[in-house]
Protein backbone atom coordinates (compact mmCIF):
# COMPACT_ATOMS: atom_id res chain seq x y z
CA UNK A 1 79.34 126.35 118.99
CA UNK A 2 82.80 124.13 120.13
CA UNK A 3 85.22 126.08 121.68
CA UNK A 4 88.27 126.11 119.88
CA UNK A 5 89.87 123.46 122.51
CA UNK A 6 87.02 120.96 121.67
CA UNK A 7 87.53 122.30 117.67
CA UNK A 8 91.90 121.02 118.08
CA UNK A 9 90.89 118.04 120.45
CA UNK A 10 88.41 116.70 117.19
CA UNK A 11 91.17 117.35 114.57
CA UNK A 12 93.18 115.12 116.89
CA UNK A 13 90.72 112.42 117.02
CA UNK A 14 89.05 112.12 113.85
CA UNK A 15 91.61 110.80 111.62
CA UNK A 16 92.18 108.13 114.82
CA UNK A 17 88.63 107.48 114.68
CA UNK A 18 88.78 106.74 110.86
CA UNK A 19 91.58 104.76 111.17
CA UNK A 20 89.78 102.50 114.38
CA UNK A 21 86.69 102.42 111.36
CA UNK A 22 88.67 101.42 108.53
CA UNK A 23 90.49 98.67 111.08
CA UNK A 24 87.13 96.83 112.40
CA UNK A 25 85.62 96.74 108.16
CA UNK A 26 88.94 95.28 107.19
CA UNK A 27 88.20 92.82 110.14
CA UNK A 28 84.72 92.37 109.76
CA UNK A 29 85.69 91.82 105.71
CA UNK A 30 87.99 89.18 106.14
CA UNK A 31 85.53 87.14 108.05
CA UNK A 32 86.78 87.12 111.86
CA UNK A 33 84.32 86.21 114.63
CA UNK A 34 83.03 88.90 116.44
CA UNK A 35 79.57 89.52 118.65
CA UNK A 36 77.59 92.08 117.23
CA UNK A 37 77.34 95.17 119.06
CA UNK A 38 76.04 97.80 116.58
CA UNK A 39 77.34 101.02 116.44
CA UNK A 40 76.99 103.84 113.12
CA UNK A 41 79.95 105.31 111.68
CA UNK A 42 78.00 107.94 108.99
CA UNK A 43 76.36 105.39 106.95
CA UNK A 44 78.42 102.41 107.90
CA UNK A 45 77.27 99.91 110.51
CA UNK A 46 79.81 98.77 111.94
CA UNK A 47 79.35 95.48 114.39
CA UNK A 48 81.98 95.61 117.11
CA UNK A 49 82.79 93.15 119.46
CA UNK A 50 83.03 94.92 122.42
CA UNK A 51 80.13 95.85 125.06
CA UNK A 52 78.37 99.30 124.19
CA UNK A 53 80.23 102.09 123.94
CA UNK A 54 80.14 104.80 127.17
CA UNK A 55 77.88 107.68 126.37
CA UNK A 56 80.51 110.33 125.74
CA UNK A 57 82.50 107.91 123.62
CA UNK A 58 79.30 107.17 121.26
CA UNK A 59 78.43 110.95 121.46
CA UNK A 60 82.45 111.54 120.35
CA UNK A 61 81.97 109.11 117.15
CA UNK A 62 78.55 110.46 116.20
CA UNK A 63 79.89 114.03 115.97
CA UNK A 64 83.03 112.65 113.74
CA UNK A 65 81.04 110.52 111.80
CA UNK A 66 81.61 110.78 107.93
CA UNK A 67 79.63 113.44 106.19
CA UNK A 68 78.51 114.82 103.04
CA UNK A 69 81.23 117.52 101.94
CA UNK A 70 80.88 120.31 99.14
CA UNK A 71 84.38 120.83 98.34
CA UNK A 72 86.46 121.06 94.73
CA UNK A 73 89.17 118.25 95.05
CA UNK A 74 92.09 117.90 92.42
CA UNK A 75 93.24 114.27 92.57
CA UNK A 76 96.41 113.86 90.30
CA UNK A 77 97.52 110.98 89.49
CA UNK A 78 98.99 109.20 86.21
CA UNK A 79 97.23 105.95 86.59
CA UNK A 80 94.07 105.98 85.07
CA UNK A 81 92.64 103.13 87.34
CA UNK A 82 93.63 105.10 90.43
CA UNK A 83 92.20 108.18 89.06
CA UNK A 84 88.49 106.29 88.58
CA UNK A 85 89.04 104.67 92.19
CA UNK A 86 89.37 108.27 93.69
CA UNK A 87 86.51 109.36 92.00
CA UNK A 88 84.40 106.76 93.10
CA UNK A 89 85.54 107.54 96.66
CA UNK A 90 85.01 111.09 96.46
CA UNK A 91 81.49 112.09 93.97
CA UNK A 92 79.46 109.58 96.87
CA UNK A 93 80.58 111.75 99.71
CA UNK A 94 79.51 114.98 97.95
CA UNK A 95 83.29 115.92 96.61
CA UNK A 96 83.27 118.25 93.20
CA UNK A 97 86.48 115.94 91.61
CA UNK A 98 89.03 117.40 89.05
CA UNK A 99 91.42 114.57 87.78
CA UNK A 100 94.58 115.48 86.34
CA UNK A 101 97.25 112.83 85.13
CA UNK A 102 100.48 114.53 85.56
CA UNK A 103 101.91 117.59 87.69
CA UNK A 104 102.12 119.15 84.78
CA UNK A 105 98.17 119.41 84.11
CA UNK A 106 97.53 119.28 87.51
CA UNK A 107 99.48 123.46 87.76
CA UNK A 108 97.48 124.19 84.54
CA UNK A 109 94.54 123.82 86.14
CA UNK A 110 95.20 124.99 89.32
CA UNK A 111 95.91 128.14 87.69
CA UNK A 112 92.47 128.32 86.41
CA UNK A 113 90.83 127.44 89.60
CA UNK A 114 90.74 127.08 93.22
CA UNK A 115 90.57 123.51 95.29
CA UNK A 116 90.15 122.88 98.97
CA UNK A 117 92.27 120.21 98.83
CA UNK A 118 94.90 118.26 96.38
CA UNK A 119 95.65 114.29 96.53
CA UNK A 120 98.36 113.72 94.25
CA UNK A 121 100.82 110.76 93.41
CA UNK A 122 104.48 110.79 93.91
CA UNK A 123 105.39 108.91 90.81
CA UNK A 124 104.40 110.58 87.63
CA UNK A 125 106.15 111.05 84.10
CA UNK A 126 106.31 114.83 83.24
CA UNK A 127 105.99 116.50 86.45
CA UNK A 128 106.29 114.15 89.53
CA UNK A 129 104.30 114.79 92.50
CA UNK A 130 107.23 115.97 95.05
CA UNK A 131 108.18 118.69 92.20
CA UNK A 132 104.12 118.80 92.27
CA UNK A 133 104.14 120.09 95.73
CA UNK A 134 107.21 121.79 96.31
CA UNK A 135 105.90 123.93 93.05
CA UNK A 136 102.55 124.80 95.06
CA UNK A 137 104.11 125.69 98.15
CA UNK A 138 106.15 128.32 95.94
CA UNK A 139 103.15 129.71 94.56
CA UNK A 140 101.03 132.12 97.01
CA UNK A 141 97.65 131.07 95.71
CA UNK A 142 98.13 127.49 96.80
CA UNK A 143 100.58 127.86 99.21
CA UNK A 144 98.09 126.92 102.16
CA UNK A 145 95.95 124.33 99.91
CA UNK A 146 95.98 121.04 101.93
CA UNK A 147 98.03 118.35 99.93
CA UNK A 148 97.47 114.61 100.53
CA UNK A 149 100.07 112.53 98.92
CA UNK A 150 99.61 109.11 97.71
CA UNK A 151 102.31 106.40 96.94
CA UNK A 152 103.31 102.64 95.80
CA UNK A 153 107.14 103.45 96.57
CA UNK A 154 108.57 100.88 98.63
CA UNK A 155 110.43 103.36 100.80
CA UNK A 156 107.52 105.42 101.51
CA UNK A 157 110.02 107.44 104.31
CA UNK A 158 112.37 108.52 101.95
CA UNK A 159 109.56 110.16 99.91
CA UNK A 160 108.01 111.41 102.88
CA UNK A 161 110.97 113.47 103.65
CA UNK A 162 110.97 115.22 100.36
CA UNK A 163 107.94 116.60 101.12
CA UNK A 164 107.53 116.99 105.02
CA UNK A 165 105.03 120.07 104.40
CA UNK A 166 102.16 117.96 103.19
CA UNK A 167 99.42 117.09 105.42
CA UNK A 168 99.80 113.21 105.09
CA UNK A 169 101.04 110.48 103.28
CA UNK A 170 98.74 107.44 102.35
CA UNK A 171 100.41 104.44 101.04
CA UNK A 172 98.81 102.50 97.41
CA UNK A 173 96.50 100.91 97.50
CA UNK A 174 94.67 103.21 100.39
CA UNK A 175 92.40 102.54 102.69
CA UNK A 176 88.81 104.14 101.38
CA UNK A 177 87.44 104.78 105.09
CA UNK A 178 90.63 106.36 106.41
CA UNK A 179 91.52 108.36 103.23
CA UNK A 180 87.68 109.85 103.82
CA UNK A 181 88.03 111.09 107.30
CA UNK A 182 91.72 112.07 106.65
CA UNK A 183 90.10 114.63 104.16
CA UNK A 184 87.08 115.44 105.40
CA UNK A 185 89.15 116.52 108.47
CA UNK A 186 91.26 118.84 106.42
CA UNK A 187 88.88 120.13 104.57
CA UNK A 188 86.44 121.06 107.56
CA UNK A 189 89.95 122.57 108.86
CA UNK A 190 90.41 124.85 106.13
CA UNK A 191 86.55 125.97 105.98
CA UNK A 192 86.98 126.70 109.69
CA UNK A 193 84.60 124.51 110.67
CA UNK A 194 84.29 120.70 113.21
CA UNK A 195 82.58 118.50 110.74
CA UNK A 196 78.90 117.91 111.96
CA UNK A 197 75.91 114.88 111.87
CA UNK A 198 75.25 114.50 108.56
C-alpha cells in the first residue's frame, strides 16, 4: 500500500508524465528522427530517443501508466463534433460518458445523477460553462466533483480566472494523451486511490 507521501508525490507526477507522453507522440507523429529505445506508456509504445531509462524511473512510468477506469463522466459541451471526440477518448479507456450540450442540461442531469468528474466548455448558448461551474460549486452535492474545463477562447487566462476553483484548464483542440492522465489522475484522487498497472 503507498504511503500517503508516495500517494501526493504521484498526483504530482502523473499529469507531468502525460504531458512528457503526449510531447514524444506529437514528435514521433510529425515525423522527427529519433533512435528507437522502446519504452510502454499503458498501451502506447512509445520509441524515445534517449538511452534506457534508470530502473526507478521505468518503475515510476509503469505505475502511472494509463489505465482502464470505471467512472461516470459528464462532458458538456455545445459542439456536437467535440462531444463525439470526447466520447471516443473516454468509452476506450473504460469511462461511463454522459454528453450534455449546454449548462443548462448539463444541471438537469446532474440532478438526477452522480459523476466522478465533469469536462465542460466555456462557451455555450443557454448556460455557459463559467456560470456552469460557479452553479456546481454552489450546490453541496457537486460541490467537490472535479471539473475540467475546456476552451477555444483566445485569452484562455482571462477565462481561467473566472473560474480559478476548477481542477484544470485544457485549451481546444486538446491533447488526447494529456487530457487522459489529467483525468485519470483526478479521478483516482477522488476514489482515494494511486492509479495502478492495468
Amino acid at each position: 500500500m503507498p504511503s500517503e507521501f508516495q500517494a501526493v508525490l504521484l498526483l504530482i507526477l502523473l499529469p507531468l508524465v502525460g504531458g512528457l507522453s503526449g510531447y514524444l507522440i506529437a514528435l514521433r507523429r510529425s515525423g522527427a528522427a529519433i533512435k528507437n529505445v522502446p519504452v510502454a506508456l499503458g498501451k502506447i509504445q512509445v520509441n524515445l530517443g534517449m538511452p534506457a531509462l534508470p530502473g526507478p524511473v521505468q518503475s515510476l512510468l509503469e505505475m502511472v501508466k494509463p489505465q482502464k477506469q470505471v467512472a461516470d463522466l459528464l462532458l458538456v459541451d455545445d459542439s456536437a463534433v467535440a462531444r463525439a471526440k470526447l466520447r471516443r477518448l473516454f468509452e476506450p479507456a473504460g469511462y461511463q460518458v454522459h454528453l450534455a450540450c449546454d449548462g443548462v442540461e448539463a444541471l438537469a442531469m446532474l440532478d438526477r445523477g452522480r459523476y466522478a468528474l465533469m469536462i465542460t466548455d466555456l462557451e455555450m448558448p443557454k448556460m455557459d460553462g463559467v456560470t456552469l461551474i460557479n452553479t456546481c460549486l454552489n450546490r453541496p452535492q457537486t460541490a467537490h466533483m472535479p471539473v475540467l474545463a475546456i476552451s477555444g477562447h483566445e485569452s484562455l487566462r482571462a477565462k481561467f480566472n473566472e473560474c480559478r476553483r476548477v481542477s484544470g484548464v485544457h485549451r481546444k483542440p486538446w491533447v488526447d494523451d494529456i487530457l487522459l492522465s489529467h483525468v485519470a489522475t483526478l479521478v483516482s484522487a477522488r476514489h482515494g486511490r494511486v492509479p495502478q498497472p492495468a
